[in-house]
Protein backbone atom coordinates (compact mmCIF):
# COMPACT_ATOMS: atom_id res chain seq x y z
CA UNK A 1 -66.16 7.59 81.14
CA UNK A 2 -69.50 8.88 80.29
CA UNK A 3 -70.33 11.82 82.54
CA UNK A 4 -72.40 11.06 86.08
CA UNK A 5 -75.77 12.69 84.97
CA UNK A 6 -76.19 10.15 82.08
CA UNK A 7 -74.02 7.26 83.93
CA UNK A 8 -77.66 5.63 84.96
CA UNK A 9 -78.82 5.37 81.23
CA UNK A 10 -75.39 3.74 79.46
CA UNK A 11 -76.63 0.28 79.77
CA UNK A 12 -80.27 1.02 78.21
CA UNK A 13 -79.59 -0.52 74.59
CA UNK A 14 -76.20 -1.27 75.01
CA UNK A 15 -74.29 -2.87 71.53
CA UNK A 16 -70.96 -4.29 72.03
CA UNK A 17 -70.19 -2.96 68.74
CA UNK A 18 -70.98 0.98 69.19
CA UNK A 19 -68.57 3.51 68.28
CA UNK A 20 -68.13 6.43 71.27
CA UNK A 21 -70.30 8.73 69.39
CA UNK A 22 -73.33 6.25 68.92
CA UNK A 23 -72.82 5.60 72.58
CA UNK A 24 -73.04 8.99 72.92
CA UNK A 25 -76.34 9.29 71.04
CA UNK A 26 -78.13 6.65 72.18
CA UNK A 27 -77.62 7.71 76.11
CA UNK A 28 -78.65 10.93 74.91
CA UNK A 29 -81.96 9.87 73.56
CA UNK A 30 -82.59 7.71 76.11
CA UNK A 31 -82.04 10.39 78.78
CA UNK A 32 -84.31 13.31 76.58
CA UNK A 33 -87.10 10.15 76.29
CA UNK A 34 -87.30 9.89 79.56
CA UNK A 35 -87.00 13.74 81.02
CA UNK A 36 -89.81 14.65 78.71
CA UNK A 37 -92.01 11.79 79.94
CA UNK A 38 -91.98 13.00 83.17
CA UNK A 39 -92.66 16.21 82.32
CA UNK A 40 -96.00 15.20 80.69
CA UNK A 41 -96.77 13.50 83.10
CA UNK A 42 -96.92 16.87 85.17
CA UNK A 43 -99.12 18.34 81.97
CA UNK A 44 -101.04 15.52 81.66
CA UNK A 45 -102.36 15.57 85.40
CA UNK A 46 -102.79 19.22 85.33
CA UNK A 47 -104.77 19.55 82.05
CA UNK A 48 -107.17 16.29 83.84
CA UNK A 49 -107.59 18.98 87.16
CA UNK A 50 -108.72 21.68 85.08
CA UNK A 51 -111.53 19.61 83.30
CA UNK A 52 -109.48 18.86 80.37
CA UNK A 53 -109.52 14.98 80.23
CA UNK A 54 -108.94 14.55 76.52
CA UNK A 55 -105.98 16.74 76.59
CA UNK A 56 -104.84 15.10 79.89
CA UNK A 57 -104.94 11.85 78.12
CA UNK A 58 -102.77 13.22 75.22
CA UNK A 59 -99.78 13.64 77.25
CA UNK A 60 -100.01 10.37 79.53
CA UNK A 61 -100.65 8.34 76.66
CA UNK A 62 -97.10 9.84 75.47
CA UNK A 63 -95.48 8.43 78.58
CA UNK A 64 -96.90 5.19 78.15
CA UNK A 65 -95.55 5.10 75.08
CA UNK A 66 -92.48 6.49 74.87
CA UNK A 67 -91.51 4.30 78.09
CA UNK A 68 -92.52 1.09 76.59
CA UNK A 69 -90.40 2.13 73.40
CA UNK A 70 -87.71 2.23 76.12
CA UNK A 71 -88.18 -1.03 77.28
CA UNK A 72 -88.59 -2.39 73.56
CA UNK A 73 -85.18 -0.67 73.01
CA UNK A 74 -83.82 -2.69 76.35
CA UNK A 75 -84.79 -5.67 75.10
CA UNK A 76 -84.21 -6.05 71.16
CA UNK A 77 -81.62 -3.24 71.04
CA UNK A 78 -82.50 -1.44 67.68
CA UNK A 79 -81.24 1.94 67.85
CA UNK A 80 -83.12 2.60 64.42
CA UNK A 81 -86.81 1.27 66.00
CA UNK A 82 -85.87 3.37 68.95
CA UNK A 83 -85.03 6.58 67.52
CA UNK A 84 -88.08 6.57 64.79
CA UNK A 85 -90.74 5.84 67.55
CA UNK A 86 -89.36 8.65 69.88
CA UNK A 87 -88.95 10.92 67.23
CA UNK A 88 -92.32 9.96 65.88
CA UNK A 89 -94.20 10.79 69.33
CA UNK A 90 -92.33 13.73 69.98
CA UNK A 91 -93.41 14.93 66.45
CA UNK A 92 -97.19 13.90 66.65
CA UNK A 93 -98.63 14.08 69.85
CA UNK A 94 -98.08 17.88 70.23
CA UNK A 95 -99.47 18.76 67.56
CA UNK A 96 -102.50 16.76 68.38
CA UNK A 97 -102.65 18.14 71.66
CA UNK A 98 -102.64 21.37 70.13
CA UNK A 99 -105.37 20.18 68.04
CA UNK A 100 -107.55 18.93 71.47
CA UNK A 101 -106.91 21.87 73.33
CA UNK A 102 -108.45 24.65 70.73
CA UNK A 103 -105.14 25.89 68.52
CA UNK A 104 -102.12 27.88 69.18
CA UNK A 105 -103.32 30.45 71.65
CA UNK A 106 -106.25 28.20 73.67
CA UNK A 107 -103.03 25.49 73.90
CA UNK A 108 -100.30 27.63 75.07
CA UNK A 109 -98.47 26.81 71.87
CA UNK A 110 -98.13 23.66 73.49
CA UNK A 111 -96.80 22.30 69.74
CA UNK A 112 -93.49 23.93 70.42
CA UNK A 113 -92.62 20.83 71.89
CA UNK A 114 -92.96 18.90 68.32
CA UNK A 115 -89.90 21.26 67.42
CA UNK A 116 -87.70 18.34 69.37
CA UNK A 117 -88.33 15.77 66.00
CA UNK A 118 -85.83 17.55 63.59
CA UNK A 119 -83.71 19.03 66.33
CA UNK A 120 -83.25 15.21 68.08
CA UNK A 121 -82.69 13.50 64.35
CA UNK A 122 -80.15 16.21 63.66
CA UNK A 123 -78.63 15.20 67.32
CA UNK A 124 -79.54 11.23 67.08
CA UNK A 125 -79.33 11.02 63.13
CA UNK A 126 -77.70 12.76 60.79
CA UNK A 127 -78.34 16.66 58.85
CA UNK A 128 -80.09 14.43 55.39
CA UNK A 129 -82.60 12.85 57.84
CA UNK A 130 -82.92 15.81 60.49
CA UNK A 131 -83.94 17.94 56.82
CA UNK A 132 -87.44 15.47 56.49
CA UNK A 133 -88.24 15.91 59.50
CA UNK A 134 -88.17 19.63 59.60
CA UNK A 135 -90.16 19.55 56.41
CA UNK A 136 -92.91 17.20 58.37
CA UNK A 137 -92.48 19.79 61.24
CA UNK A 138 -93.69 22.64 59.43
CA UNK A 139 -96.28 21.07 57.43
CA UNK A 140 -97.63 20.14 60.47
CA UNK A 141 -97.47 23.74 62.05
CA UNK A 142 -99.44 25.47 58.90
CA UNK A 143 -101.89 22.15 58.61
CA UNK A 144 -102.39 23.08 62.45
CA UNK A 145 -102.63 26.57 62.33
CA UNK A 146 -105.20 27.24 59.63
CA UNK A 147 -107.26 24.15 60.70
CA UNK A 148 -106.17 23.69 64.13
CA UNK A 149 -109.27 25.61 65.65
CA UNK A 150 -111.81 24.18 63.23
CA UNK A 151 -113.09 20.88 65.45
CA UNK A 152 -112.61 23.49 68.67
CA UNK A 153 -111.98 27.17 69.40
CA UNK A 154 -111.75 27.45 72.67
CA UNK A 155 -111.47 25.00 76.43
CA UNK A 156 -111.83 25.11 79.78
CA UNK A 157 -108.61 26.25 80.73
CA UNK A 158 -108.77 29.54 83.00
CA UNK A 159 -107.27 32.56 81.35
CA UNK A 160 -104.08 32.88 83.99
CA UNK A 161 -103.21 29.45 83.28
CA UNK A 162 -103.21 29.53 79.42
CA UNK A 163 -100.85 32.70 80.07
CA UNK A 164 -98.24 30.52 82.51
CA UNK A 165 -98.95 28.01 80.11
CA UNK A 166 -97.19 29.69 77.32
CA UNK A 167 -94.11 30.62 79.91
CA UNK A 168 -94.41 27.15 81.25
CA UNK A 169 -93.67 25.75 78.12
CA UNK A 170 -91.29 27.65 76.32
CA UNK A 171 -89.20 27.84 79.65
CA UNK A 172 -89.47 24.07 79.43
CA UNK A 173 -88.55 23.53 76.32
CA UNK A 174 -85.66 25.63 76.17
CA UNK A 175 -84.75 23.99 79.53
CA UNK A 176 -84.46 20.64 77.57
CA UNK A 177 -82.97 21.79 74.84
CA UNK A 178 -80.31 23.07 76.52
CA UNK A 179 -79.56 20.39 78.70
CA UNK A 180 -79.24 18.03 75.87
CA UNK A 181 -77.11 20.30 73.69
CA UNK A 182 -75.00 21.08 76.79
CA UNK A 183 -74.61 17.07 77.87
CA UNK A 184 -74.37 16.46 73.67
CA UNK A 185 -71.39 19.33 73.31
CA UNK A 186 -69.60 18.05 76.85
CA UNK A 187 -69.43 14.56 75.66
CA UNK A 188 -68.56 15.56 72.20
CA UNK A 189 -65.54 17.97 73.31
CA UNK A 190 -64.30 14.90 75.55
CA UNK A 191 -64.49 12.58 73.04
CA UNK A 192 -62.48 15.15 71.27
CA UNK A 193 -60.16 15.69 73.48
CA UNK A 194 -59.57 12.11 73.89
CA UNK A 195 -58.87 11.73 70.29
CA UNK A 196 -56.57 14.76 70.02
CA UNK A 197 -54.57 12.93 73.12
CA UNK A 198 -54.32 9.78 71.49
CA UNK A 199 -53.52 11.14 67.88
CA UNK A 200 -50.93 13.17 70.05
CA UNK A 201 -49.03 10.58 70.67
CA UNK A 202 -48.68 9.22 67.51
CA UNK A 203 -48.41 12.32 65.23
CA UNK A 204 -46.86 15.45 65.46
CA UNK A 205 -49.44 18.77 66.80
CA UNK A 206 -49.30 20.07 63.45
CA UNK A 207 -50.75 17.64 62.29
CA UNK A 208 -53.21 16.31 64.35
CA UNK A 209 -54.14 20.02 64.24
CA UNK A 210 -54.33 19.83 60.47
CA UNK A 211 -56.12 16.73 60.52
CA UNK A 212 -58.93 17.81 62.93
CA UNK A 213 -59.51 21.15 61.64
CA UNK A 214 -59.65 20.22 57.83
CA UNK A 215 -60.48 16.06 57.91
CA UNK A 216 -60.12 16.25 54.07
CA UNK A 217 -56.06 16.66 54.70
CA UNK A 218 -56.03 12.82 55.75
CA UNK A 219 -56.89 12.27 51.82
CA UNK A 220 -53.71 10.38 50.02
CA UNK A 221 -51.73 12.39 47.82
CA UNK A 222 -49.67 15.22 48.32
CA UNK A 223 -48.10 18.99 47.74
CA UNK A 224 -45.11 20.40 46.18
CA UNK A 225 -43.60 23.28 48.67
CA UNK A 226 -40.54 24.69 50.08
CA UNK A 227 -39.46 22.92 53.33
CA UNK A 228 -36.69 22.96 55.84
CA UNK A 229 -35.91 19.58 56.74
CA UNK A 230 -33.67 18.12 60.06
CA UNK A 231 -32.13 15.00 59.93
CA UNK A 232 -30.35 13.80 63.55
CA UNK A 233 -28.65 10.74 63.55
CA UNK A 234 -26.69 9.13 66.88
CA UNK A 235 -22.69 9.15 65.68
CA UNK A 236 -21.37 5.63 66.83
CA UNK A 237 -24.69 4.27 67.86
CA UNK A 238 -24.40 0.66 66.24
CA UNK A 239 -20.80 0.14 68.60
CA UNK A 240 -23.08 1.26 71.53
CA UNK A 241 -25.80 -0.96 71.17
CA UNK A 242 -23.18 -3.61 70.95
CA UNK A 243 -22.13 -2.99 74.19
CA UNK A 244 -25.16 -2.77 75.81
CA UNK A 245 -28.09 -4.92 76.04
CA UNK A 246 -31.18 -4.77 74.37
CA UNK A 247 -32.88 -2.81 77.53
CA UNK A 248 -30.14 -0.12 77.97
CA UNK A 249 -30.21 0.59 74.30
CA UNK A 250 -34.33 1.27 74.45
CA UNK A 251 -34.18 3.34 77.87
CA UNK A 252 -31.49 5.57 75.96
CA UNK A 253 -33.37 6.04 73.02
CA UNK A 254 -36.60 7.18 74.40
CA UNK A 255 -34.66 9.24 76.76
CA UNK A 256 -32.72 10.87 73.62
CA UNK A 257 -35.47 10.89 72.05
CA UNK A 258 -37.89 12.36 75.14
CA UNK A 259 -35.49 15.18 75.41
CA UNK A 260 -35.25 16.35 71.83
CA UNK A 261 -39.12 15.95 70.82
CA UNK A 262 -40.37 18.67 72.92
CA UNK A 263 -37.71 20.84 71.82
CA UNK A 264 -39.07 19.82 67.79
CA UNK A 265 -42.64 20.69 68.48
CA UNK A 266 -41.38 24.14 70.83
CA UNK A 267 -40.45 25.21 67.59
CA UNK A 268 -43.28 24.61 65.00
CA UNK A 269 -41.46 20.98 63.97
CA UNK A 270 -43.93 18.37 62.54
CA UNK A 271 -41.73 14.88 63.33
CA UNK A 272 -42.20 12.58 60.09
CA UNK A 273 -39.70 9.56 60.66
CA UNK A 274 -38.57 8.10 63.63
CA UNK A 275 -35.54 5.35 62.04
CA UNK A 276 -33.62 3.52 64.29
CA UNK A 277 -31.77 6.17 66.39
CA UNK A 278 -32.52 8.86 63.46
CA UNK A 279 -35.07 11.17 64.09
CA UNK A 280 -36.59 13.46 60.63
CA UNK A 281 -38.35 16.69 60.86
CA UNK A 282 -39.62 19.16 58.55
CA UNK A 283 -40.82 22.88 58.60
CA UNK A 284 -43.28 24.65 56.59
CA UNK A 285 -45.55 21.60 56.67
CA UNK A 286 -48.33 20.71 56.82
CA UNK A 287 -49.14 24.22 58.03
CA UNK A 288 -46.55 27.39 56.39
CA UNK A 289 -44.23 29.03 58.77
CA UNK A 290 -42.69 32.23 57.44
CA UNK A 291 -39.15 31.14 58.95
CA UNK A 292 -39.04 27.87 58.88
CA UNK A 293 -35.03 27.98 57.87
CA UNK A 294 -34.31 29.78 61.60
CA UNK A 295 -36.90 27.45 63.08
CA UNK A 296 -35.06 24.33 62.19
CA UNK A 297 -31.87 26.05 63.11
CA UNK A 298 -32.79 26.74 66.67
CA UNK A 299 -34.54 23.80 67.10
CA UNK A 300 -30.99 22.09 66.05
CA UNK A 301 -28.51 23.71 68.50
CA UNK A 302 -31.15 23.36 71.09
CA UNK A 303 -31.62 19.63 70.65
CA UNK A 304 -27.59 19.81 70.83
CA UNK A 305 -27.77 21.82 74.21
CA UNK A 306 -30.77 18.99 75.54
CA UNK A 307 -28.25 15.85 74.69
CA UNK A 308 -25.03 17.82 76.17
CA UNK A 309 -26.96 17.47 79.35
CA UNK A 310 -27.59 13.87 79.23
CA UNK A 311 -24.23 12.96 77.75
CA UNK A 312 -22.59 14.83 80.82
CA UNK A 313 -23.92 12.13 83.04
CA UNK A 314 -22.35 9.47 81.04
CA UNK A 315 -19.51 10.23 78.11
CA UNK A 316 -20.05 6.67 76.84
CA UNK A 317 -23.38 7.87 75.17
CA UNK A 318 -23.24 9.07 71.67
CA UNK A 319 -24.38 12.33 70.64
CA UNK A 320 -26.09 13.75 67.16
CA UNK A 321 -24.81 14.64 64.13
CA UNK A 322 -27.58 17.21 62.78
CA UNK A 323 -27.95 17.99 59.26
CA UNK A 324 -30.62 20.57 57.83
CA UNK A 325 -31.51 21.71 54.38
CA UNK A 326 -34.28 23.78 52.53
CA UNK A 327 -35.67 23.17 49.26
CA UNK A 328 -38.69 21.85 47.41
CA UNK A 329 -40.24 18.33 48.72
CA UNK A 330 -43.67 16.42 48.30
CA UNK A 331 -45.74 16.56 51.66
CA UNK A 332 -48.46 14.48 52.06
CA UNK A 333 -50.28 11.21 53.08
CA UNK A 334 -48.25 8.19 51.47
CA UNK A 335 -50.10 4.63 51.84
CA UNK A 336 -53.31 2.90 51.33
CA UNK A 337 -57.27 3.33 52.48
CA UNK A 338 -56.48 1.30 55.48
CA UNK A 339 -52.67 2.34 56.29
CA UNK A 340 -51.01 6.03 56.07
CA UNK A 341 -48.11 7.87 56.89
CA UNK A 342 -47.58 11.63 56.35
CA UNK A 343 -43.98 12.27 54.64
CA UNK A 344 -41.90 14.48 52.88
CA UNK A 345 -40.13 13.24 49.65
CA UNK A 346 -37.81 15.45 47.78
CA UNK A 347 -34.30 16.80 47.48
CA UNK A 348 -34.07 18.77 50.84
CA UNK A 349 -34.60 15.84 52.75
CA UNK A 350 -32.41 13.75 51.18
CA UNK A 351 -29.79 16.61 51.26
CA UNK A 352 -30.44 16.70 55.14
CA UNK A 353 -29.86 13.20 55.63
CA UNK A 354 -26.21 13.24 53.73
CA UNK A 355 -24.93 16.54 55.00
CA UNK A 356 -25.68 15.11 58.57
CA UNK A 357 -22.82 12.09 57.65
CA UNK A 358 -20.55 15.41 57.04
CA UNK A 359 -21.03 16.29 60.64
CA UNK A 360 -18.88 15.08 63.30
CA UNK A 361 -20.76 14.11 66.95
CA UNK A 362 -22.59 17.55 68.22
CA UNK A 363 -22.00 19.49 64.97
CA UNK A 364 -24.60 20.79 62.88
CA UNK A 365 -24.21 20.91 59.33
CA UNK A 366 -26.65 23.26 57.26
CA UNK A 367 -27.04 23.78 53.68
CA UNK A 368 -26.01 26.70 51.26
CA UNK A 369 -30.08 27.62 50.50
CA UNK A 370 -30.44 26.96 54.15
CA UNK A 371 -28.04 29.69 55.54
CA UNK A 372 -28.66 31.89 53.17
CA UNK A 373 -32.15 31.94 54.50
CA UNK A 374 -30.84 32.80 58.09
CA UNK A 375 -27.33 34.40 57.38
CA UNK A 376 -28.59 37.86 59.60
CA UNK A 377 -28.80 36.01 62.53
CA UNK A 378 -26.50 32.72 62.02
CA UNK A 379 -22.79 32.26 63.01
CA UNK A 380 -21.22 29.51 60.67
CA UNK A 381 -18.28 27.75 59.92
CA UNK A 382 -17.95 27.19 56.02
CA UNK A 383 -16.86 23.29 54.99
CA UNK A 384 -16.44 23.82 51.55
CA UNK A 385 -17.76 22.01 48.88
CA UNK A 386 -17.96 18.13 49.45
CA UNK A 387 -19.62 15.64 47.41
CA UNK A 388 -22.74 13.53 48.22
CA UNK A 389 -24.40 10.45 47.55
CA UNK A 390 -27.04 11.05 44.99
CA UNK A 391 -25.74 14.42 43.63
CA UNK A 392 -23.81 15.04 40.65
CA UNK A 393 -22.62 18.07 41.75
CA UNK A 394 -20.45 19.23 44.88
CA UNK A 395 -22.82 20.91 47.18
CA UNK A 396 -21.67 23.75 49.64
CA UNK A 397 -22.23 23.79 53.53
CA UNK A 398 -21.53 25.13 56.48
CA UNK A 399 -21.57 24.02 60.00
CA UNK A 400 -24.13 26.05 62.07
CA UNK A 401 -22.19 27.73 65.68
CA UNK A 402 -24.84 29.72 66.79
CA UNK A 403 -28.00 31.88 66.13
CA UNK A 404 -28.95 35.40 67.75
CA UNK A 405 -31.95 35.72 69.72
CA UNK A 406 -33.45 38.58 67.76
């Protein structure tokens, strides 16, 4: 939901199509249009009193305008229209005020309120755009200031009031300024927020992390580096589901599934697969952990401890077979433009996934590179040599009892 103070202006221009952030934009514009007509309204009214009628007319004539641009916008909803004319007026009519008034001094410096052209296109627009009109900004202010008091050096203004004048209006626009950065930021970090919840849900923290901090990450293709990968399968799952129906074997996946997560990302896991009743995690990516080997280790004796307590409700349920292994593996973004996945592809997670068959219903089964990467603080239990699918060699593993807490 939009936040109350702009709540009143979310309709004004209204697209079905918009995107949150040119929602976000467009409310703030509006909003910024219409504070600063009322302000010159104030100036307009006040120059008029003190026998300033052209520079009274300045300001009013910017109300008039800038609120039928906002009625323009209600009606044929062009954001593009919109945005130029406001931009435009905030640009212009300063300066000529400026200009009307006698220069920098006799004005108050009243052209410090042009400055909201390039700031509002950099808010409203984009950086390219917000650049021009920057450039038009300050062309402006040295056009004005060496010619600015040729047509008139001085007005009627008493001295006090020029002086309160120049408080008056930076106070003011520094007031606006920050009120629209502060409403821009507060929208922007809840938009944020609501995309980090949503990606959340979907993708592991490291990697919503990655992807937010360094957007370029999301790019397809991939690196070669070390990982530890987990591989947790449910030993006798297919007899269960056939047991059970359809419902019941749902509810006790999510609730495997619900227990063991948390205990993943506890532990610096980035979840890559969810197959079936297999779950696949890897460590060291997409962000490099100096242990990963231990990480995956505690993270798989834990996940054993988190099932234990569901199973002891129920000792029909099946439990994990766990099997880890380090080595090298491509991490990355697999798919198309339209359609990606991040995944791990190499011999460690393959390895995982066999040496996790070796493993009988709440074992853990780790690799040789694996424990030697955490043999100071690991108990095992060697298996010997045993031959898997996809190797032409016997590999060596062990079955992982415990791991200190130093």
């Amino acid at each position: 939901m939009m936040a109350r103070p702009l709540a009143p202006f979310a309709t004004i221009g209204a697209t079905s199509g918009e995107t949150e952030d040119e929602r976000l934009r467009r409310v703030l514009l509006v909003g910024m249009a219409l504070a600063i007509s009322v302000l010159a309204i104030f100036w307009g009214l006040m120059y008029i009193v003190f026998g300033e009628p052209l520079g009274g007319a300045i300001p009013l004539a910017y109300t008039v305008l800038s609120l039928l641009s906002i009625v323009m916008f209600t009606v044929i909803r062009r954001y593009d229209i919109f945005r130029f004319t406001q931009l435009s007026l905030m640009l212009v009519l300063p300066f000529a005020l400026m200009v009307a008034l006698g220069g920098f001094v006799p004005s108050s410096v009243v052209a410090i309120w042009a400055f909201f052209a390039p700031l509002g296109a950099l808010a409203f627009a984009s950086p390219r755009e917000a650049v021009r009109w920057f450039a038009v900004y300050w062309v402006l202010v040295v056009a004005v200031g060496v010619f600015g008091g040729a047509l008139r050096s001085a007005n009627n203004l008493p001295a006090g009031l020029v002086r309160g004048m120049f408080v008056a209006n930076i106070a003011a626009v520094s007031l606006v300024v920050f009120a629209a950065l502060y409403a821009f930021v507060r929208e922007r970090d809840r938009a944020f927020g609501a995309v980090h919840r949503l990606f959340g849900q979907y993708l592991s923290p490291e990697i919503v992390r990655s992807l937010l901090a360094d957007p370029e990450r999301a790019a397809l293709g991939g690196e070669n580096r070390e990982v530890t990968a987990l591989f947790a399968d449910l030993a006798g799952f297919t007899p269960f589901t056939e047991s059970r129906p359809p419902h019941e074997t749902v509810l006790a996946l999510n609730r495997y599934f619900s227990a063991v997560v948390p205990v993943i990302f506890a532990n610096g896991g980035t979840i890559i697969q969810f197959a079936g009743d297999a779950i696949v995690a890897v460590w060291n990516a997409p962000v490099e952990q100096p242990r990963h080997a231990l990480a995956a280790a505690r993270t798989a004796l834990e996940m054993q401890r988190a099932i234990e307590a569901i199973v002891a409700e129920d000792a029909s349920l099946p439990r994990f077979r766990v099997g880890i292994a380090t080595g090298a593996a491509l991490v990355g973004n697999v798919g198309s433009e339209q359609l990606r996945n991040y995944v791990a592809h190499g011999d460690a997670v393959n390895l995982a996934a066999r040496l996790q068959t070796g493993a009988i219903a709440g074992q853990v089964v780790v690799s040789a590179p694996t424990y030697a990467l955490i043999r100071d603080v690991a108990t095992v239990r060697p298996l010997g040599r045993f031959a898997v699918k996809g190797k032409t060699e016997e590999v060596e593993a062990f079955v992982l009892e415990r791991v200190a807490d130093r």
